[in-house]
Protein backbone atom coordinates (compact mmCIF):
# COMPACT_ATOMS: atom_id res chain seq x y z
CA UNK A 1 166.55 20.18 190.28
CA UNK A 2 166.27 22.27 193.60
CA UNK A 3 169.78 24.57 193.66
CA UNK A 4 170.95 26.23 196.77
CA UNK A 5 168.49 29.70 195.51
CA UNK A 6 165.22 27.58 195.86
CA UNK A 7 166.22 26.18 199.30
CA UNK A 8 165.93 29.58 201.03
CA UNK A 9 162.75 30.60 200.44
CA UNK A 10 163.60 33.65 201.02
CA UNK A 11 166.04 34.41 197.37
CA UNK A 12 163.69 31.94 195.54
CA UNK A 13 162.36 33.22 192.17
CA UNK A 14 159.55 31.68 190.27
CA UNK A 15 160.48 30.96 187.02
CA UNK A 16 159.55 32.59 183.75
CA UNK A 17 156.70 30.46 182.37
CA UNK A 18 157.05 29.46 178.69
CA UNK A 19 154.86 27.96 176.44
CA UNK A 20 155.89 24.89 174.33
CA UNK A 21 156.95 27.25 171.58
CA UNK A 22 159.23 29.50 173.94
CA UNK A 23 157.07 32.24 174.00
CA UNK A 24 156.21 33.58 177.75
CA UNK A 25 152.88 33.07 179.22
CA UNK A 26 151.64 36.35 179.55
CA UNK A 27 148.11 35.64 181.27
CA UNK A 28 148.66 37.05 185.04
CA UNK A 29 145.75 34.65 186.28
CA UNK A 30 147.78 31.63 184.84
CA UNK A 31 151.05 32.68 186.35
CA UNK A 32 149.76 33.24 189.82
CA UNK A 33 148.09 29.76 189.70
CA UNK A 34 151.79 28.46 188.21
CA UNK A 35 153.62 30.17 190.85
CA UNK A 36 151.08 28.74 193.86
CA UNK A 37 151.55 25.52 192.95
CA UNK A 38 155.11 25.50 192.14
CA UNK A 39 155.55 26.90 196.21
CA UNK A 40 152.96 24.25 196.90
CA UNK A 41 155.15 21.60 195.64
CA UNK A 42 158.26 22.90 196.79
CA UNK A 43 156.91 22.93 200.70
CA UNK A 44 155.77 19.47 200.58
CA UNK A 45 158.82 18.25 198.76
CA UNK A 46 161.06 20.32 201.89
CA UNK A 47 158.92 18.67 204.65
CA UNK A 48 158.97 14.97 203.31
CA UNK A 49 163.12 15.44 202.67
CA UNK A 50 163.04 17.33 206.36
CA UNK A 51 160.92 13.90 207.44
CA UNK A 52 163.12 11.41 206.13
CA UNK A 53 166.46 13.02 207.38
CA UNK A 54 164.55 13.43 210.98
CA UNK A 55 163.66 9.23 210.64
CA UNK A 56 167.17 8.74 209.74
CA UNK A 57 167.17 8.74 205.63
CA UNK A 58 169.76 9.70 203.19
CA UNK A 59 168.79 12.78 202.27
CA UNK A 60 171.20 12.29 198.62
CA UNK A 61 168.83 9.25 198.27
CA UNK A 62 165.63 10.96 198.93
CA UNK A 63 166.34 13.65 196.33
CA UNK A 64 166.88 11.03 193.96
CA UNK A 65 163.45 9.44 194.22
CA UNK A 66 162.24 13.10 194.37
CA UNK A 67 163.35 13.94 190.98
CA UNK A 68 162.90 10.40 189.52
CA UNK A 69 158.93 10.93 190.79
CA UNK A 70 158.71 13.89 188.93
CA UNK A 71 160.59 12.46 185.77
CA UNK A 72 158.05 9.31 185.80
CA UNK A 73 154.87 12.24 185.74
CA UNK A 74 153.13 11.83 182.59
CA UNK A 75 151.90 14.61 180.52
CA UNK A 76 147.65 13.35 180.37
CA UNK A 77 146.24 16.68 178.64
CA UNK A 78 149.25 15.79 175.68
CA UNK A 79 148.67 12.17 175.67
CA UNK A 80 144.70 12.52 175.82
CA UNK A 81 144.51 14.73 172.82
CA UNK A 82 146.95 12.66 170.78
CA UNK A 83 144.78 9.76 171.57
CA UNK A 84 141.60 11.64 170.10
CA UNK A 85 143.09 12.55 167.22
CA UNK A 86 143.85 9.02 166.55
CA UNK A 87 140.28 7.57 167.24
């Protein structure tokens, strides 16, 4: 969930990457790619809400299918493994 830190870019922190276990990621080369793509994400998630409010959209609403898109994202690396373990 986007608080009021990540909307100005300018006071937003990237996150401490953990792995599943808790510990932190502590490869530098995985963390930059981490951090790239999380300001990817967050720039094309501002323009489409910035979109939709210019073409007249509630912006509460487009949140809402925001996070839901991201809830509905399935974890493939996870799922594939389990599936070869089972074959």
């Amino acid at each position: 969930m986007l608080n009021k830190a990540m909307a100005d870019t300018d006071d937003f922190q990237p996150p401490l990457w953990r792995e599943p276990g808790g510990k932190p990621v502590s490869c530098l080369e995985k963390i930059k790619v981490l951090n790239q793509n999380l300001a990817e994400i967050r720039q094309l998630c501002a323009d489409a809400l910035e979109d939709a409010i210019l073409m007249g959209c509630d912006p509460e609403q487009v949140r809402n299918i925001l996070r839901a898109l991201v809830a509905e994202l399935e974890q493939p690396l996870i799922e594939k493994k389990s599936n070869e373990k089972k074959s």
